[in-house]
N, C-alpha and C. Protein backbone atom coordinates (compact mmCIF):
# COMPACT_ATOMS: atom_id res chain seq x y z
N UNK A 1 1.22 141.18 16.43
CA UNK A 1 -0.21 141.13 16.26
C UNK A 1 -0.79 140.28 17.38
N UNK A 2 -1.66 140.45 17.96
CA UNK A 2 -2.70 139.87 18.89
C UNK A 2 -3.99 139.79 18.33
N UNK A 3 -4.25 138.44 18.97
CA UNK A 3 -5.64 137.99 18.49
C UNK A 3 -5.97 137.25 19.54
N UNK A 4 -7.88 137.50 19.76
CA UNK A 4 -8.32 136.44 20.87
C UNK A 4 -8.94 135.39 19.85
N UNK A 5 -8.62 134.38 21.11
CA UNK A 5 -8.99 133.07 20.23
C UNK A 5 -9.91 132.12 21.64
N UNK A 6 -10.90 131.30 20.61
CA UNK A 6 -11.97 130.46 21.39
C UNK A 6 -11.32 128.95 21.28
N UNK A 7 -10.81 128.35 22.60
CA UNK A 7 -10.61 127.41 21.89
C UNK A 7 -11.73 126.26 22.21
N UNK A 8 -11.56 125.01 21.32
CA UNK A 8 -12.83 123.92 21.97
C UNK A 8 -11.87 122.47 21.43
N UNK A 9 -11.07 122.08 23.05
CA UNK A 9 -10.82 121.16 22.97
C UNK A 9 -11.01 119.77 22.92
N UNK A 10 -10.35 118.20 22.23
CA UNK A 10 -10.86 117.22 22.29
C UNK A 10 -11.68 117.02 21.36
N UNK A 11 -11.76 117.97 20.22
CA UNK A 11 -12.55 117.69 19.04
C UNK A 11 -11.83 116.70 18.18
N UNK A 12 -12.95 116.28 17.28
CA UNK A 12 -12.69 115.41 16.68
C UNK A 12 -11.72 115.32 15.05
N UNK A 13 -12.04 117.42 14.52
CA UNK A 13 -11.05 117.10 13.75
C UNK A 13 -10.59 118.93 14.50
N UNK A 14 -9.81 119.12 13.46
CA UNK A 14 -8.41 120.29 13.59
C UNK A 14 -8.95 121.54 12.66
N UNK A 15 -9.66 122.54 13.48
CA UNK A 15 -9.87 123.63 12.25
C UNK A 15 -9.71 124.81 12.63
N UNK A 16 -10.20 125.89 11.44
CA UNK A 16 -9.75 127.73 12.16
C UNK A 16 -11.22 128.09 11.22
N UNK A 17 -11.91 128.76 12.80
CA UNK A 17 -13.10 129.44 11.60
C UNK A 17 -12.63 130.95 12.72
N UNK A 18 -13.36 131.96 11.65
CA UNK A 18 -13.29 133.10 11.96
C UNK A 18 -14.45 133.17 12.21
N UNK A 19 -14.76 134.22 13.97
CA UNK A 19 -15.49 134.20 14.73
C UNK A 19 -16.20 135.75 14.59
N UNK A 20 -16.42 136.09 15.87
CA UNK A 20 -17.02 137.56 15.85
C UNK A 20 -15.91 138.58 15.71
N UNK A 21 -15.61 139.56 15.37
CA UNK A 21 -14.60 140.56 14.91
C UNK A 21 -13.32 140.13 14.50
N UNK A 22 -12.32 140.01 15.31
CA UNK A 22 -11.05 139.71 14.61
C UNK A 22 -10.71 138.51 15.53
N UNK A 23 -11.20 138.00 16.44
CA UNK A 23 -11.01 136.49 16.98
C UNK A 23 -11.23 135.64 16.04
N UNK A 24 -10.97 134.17 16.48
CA UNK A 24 -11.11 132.97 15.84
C UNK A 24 -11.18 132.07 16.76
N UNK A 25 -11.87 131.27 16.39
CA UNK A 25 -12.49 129.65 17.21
C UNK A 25 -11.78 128.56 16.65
N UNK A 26 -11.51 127.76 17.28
CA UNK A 26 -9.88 127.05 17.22
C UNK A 26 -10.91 125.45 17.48
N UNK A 27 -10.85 124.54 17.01
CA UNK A 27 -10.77 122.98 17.15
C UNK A 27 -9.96 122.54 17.14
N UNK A 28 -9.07 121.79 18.45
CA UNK A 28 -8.30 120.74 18.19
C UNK A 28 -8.41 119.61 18.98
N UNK A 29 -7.90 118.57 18.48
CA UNK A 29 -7.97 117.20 18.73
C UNK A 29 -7.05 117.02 20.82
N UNK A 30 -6.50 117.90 20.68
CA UNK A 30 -5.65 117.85 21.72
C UNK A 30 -6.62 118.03 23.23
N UNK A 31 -6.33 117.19 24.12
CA UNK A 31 -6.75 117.28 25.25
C UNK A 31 -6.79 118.45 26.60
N UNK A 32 -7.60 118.82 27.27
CA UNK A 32 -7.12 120.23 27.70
C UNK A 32 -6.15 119.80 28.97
N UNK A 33 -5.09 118.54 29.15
CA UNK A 33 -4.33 118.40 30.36
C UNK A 33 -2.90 118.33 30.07
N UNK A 34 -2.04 119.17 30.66
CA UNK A 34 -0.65 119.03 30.56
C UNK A 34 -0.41 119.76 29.53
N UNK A 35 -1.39 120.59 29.26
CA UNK A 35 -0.82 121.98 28.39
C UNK A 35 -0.74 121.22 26.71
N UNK A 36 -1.30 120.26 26.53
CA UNK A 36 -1.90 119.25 25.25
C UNK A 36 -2.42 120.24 24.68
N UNK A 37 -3.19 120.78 25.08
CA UNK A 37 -4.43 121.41 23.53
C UNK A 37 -3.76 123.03 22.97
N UNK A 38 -2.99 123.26 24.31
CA UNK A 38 -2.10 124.67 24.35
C UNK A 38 -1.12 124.78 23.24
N UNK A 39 -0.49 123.40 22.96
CA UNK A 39 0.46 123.20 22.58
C UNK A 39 0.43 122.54 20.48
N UNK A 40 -1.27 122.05 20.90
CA UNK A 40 -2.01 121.81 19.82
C UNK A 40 -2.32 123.24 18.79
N UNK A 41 -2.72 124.01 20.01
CA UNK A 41 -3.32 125.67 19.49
C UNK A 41 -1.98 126.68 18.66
N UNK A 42 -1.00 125.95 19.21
CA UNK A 42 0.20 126.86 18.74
C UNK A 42 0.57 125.96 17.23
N UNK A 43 0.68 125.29 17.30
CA UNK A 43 0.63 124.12 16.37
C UNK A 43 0.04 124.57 14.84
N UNK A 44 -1.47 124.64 15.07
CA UNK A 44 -2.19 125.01 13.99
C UNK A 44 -2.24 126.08 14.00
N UNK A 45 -2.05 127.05 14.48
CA UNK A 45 -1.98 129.20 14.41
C UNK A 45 -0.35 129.10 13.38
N UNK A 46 0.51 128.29 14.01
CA UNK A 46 1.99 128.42 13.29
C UNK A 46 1.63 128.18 11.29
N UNK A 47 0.84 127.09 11.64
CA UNK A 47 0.67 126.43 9.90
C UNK A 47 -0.12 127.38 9.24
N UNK A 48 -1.48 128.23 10.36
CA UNK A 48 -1.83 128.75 9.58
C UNK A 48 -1.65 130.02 9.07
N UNK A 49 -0.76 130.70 10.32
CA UNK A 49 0.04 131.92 9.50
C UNK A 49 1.39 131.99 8.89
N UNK A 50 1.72 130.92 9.12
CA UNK A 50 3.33 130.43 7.94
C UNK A 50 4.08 131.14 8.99
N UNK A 51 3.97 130.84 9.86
CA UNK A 51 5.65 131.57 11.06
C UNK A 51 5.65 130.08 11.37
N UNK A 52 6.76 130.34 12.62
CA UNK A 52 7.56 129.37 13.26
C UNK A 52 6.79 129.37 14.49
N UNK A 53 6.82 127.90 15.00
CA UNK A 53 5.52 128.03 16.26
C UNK A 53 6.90 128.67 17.59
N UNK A 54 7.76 128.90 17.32
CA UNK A 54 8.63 130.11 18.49
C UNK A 54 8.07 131.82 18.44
N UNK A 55 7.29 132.13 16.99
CA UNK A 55 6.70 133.32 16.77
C UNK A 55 5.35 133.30 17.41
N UNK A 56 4.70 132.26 17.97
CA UNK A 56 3.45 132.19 19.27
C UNK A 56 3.68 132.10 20.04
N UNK A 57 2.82 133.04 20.93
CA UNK A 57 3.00 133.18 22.62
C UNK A 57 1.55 133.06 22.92
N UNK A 58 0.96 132.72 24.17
CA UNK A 58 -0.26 132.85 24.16
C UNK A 58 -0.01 133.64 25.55
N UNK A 59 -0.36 134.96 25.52
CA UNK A 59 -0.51 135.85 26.47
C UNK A 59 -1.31 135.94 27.61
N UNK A 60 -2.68 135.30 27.64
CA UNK A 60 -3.26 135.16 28.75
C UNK A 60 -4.30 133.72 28.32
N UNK A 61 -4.98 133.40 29.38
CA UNK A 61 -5.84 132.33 29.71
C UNK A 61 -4.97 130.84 29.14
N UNK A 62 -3.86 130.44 29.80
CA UNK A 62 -3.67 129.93 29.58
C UNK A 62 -4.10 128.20 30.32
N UNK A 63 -5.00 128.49 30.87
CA UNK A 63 -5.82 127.57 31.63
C UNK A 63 -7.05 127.64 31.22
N UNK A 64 -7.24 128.59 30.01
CA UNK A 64 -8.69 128.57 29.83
C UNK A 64 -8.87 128.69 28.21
N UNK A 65 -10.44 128.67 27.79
CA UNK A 65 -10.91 128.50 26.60
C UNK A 65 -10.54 128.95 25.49
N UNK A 66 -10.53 130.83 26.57
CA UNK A 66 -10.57 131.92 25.82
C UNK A 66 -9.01 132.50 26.42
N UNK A 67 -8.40 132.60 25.01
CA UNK A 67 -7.08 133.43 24.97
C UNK A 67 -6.57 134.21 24.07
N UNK A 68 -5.57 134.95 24.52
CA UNK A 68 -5.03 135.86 23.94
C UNK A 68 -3.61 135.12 23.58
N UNK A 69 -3.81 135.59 22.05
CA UNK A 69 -2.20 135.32 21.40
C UNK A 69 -1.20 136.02 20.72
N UNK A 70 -0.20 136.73 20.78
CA UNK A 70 1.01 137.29 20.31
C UNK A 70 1.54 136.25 18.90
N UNK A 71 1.47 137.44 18.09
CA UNK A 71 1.95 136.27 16.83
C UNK A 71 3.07 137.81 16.84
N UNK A 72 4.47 137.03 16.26
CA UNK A 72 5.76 137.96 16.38
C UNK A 72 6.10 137.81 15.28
N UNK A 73 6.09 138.71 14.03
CA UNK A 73 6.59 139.08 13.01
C UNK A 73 5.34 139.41 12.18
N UNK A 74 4.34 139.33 12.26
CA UNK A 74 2.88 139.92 11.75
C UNK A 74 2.46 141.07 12.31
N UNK A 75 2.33 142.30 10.96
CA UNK A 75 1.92 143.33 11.27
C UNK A 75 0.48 143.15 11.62
């Protein structure tokens, strides 16, 4: 399954709202340097679809806001 996701790093708390169509807008506390908030984003997608954060990939923008993510074992 793939999903685009908004992220908005350096927030103050950790959340998942559902956005325009099948994306989602991502808050996390994590900083956007050294792959911090990347690593934050996989973090909370893992908890919130009950996989293993090895079942996230983030497929593109990985320098940026807006990305694409591979979740592996979700139809």
């Amino acid at each position: 399954m793939k999903i685009g996701v908004k992220v908005v790093p350096g927030a103050k708390i950790t959340q998942i709202q559902p956005s325009i169509g099948e994306d989602l807008k991502v808050w996390v506390k994590g900083q956007p340097k050294e792959g911090e908030a990347n690593l934050c984003v996989i973090e909370l997608l893992a908890k919130h679809f009950k996989v293993a954060k090895s079942q996230i990939r983030i497929v593109s923008g990985y320098k940026s806001r807006n990305k694409l993510i591979e979740i592996i074992g979700i139809i």
